[in-house]
C-alpha atoms as a PDB file:
ATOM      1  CA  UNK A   1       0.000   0.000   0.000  1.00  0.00           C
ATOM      2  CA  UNK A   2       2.520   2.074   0.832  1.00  0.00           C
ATOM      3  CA  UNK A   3       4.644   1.453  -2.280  1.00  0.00           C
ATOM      4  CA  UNK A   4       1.697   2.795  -4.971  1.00  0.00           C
ATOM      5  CA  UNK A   5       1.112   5.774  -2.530  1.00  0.00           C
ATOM      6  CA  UNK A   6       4.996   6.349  -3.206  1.00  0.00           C
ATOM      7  CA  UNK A   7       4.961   5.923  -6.862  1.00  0.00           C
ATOM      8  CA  UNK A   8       1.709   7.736  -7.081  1.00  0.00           C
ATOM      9  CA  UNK A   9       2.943  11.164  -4.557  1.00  0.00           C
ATOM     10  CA  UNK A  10       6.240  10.655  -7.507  1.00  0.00           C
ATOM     11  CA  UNK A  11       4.276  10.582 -10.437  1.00  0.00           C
ATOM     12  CA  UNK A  12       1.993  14.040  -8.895  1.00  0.00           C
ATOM     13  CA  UNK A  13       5.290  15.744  -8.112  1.00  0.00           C
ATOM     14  CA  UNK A  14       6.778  15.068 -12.104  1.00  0.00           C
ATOM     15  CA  UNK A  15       4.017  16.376 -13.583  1.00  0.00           C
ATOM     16  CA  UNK A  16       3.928  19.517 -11.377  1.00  0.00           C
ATOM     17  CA  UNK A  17       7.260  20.337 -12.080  1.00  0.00           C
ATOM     18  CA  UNK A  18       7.037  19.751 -15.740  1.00  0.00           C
ATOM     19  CA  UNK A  19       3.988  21.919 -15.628  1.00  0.00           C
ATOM     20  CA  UNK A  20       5.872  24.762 -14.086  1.00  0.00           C
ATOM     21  CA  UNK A  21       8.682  24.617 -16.549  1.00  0.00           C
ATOM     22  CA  UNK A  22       6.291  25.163 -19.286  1.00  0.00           C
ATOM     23  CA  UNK A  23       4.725  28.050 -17.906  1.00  0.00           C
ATOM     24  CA  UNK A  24       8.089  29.598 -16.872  1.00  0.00           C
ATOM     25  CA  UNK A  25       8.439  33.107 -18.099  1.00  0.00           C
ATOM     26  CA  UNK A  26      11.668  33.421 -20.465  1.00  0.00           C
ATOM     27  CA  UNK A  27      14.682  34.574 -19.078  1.00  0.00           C
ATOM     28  CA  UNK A  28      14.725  38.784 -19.882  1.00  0.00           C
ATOM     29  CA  UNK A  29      17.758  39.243 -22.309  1.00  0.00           C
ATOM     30  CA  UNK A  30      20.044  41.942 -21.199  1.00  0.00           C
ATOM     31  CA  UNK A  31      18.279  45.139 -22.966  1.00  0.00           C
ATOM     32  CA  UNK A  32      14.941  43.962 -23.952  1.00  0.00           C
ATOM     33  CA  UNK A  33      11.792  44.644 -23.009  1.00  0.00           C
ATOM     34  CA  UNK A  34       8.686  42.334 -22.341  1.00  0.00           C
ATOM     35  CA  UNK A  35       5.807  42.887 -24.869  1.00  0.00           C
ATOM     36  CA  UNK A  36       3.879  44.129 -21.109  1.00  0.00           C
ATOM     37  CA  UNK A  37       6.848  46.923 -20.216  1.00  0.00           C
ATOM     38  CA  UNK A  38       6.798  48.066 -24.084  1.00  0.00           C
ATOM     39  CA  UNK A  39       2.625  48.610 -23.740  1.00  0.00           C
ATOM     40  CA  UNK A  40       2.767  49.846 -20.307  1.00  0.00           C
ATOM     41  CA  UNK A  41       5.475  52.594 -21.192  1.00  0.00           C
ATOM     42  CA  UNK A  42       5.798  52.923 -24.939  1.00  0.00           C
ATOM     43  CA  UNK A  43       8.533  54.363 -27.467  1.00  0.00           C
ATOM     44  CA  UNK A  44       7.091  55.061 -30.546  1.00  0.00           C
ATOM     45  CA  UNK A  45       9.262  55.453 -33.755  1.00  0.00           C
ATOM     46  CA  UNK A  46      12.522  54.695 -32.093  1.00  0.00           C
ATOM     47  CA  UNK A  47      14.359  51.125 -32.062  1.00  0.00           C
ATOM     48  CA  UNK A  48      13.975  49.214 -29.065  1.00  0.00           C
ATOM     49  CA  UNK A  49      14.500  45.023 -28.268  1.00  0.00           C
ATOM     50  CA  UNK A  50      11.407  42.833 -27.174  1.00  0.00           C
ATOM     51  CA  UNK A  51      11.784  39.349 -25.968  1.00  0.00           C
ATOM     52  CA  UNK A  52       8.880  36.679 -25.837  1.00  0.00           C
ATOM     53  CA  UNK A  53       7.445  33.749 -27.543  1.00  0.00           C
ATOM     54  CA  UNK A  54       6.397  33.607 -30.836  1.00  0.00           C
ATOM     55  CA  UNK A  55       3.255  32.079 -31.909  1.00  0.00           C
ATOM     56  CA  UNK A  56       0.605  32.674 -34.872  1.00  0.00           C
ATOM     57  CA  UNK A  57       3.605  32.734 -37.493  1.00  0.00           C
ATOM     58  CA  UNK A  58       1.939  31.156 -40.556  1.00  0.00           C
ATOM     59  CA  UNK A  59      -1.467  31.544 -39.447  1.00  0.00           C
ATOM     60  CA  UNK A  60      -2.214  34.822 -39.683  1.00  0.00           C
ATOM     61  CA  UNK A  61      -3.168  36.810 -43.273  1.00  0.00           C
ATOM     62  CA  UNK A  62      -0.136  38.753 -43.318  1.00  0.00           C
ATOM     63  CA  UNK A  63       3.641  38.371 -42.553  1.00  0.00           C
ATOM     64  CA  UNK A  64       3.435  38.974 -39.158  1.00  0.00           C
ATOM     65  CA  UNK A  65       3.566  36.870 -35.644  1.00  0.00           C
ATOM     66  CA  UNK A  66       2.321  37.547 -32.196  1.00  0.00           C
ATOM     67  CA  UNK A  67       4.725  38.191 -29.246  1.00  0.00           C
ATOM     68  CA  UNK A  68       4.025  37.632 -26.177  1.00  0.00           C
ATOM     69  CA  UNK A  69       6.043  38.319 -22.837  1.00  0.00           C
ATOM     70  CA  UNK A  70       4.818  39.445 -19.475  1.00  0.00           C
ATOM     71  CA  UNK A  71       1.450  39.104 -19.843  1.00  0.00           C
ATOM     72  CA  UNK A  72       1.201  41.358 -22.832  1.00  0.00           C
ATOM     73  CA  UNK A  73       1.117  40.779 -26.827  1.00  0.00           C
ATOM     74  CA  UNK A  74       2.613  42.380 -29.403  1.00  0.00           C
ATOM     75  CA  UNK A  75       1.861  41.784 -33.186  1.00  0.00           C
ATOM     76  CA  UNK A  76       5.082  41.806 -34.942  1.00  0.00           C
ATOM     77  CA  UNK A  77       5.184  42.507 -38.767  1.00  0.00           C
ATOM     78  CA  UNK A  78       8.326  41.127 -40.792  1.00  0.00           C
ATOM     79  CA  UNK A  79       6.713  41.962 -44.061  1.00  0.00           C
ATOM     80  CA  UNK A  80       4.942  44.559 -46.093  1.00  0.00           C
ATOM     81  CA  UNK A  81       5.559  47.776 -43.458  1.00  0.00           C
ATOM     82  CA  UNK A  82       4.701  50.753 -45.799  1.00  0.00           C
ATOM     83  CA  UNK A  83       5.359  54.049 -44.319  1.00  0.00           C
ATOM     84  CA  UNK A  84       2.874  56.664 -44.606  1.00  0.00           C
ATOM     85  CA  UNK A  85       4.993  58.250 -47.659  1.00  0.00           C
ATOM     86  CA  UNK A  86       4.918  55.297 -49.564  1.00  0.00           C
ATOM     87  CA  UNK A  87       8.560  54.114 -48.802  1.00  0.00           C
ATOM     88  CA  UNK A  88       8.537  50.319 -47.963  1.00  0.00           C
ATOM     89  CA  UNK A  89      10.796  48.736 -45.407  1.00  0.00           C
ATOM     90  CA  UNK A  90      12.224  45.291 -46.130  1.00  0.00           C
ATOM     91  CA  UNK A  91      11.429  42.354 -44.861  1.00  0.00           C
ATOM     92  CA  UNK A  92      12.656  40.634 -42.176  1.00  0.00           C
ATOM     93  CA  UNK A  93      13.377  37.007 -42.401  1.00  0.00           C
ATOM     94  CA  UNK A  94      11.640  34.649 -40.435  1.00  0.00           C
ATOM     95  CA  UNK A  95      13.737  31.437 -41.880  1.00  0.00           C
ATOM     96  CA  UNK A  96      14.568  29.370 -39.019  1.00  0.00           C
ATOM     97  CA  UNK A  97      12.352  30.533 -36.342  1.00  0.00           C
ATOM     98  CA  UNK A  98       9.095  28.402 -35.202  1.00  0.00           C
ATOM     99  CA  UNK A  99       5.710  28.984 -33.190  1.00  0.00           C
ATOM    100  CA  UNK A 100       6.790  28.353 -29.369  1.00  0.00           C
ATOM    101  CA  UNK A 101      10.381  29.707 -30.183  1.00  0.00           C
ATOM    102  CA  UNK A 102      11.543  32.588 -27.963  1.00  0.00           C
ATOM    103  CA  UNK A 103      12.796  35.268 -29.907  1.00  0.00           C
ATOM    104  CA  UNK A 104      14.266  38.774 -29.579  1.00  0.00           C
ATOM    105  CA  UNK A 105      12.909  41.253 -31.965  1.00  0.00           C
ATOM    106  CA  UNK A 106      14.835  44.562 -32.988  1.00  0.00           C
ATOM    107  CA  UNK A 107      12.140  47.134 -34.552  1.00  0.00           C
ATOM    108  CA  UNK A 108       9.517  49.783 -33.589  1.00  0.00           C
ATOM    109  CA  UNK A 109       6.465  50.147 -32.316  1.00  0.00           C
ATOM    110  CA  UNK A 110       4.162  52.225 -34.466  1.00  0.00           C
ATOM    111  CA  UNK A 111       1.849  54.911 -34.278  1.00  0.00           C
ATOM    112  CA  UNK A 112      -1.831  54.457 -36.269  1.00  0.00           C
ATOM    113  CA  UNK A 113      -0.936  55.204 -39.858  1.00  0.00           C
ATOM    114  CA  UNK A 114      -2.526  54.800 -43.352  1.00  0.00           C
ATOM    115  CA  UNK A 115      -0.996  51.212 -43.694  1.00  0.00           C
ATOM    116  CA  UNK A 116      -0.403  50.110 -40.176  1.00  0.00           C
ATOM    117  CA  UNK A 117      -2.747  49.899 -36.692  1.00  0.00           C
ATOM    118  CA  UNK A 118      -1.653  51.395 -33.592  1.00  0.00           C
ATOM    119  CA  UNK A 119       1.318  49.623 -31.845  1.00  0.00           C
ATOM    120  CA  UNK A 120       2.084  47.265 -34.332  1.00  0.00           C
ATOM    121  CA  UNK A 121       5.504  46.344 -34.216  1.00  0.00           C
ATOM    122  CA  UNK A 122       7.767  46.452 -37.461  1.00  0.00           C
ATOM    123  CA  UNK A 123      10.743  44.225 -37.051  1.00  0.00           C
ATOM    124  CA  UNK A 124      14.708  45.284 -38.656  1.00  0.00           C
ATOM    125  CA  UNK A 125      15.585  41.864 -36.826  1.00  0.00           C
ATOM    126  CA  UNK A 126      14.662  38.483 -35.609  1.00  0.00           C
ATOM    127  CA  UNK A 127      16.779  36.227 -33.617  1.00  0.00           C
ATOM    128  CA  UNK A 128      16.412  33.034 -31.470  1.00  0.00           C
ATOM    129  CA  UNK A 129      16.779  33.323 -27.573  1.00  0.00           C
ATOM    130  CA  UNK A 130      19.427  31.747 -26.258  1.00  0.00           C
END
């Protein structure tokens, strides 16, 4: 009796733990922001780094991903960022990187504009967390 009370209080306390390690928030990389801290306090039209994992890529209609970090979500575009005066940005490759990946994103956040929604997020640069 004892024995399957041990095996079962061992078989509870794995599946905790590997429960908490998949809801662990990522490690902050030195000089990023969470997709929450960039919301909460935001820099518009200036390059900043955001950290968080990267889902929707592929799924979405447009070249763009969802970031999320903190508690808050960004919507990244790595594709088709227009500026209001025409001029197009180029893309950003994406090559390498996977839904569930945590990634650090170089870009800005933008204002509302003729071809972009308030605090959208156009990235220069996409990397893999290490």
């Amino acid at each position: 009796m004892k024995s399957k009370q041990m095996i079962l209080a061992g078989i509870l306390l794995t599946g905790i733990g590997l429960m908490t390690g998949c809801m662990k928030e990522p490690r902050k990389p030195a000089g990023a922001l969470s997709a929450s801290e960039l919301l909460e306090s935001p820099v518009y039209d200036t390059e900043v780094k955001i950290y968080g994992e990267l889902s929707l890529l592929g799924e979405l209609f447009c070249p763009c991903f969802e970031l999320t970090s903190g508690g808050g979500k960004v919507l990244v575009w790595h594709g088709l960022m227009v500026e209001d005066d025409g001029t197009e940005r180029p893309a950003v490759s994406v090559e390498g990187i996977e839904n569930g990946h945590q990634v650090i994103v170089t870009g800005e956040l933008k204002t509302e504009g003729a071809h972009r929604s308030l605090n959208d997020f156009w990235a220069s640069r996409i990397e893999k967390a290490e």
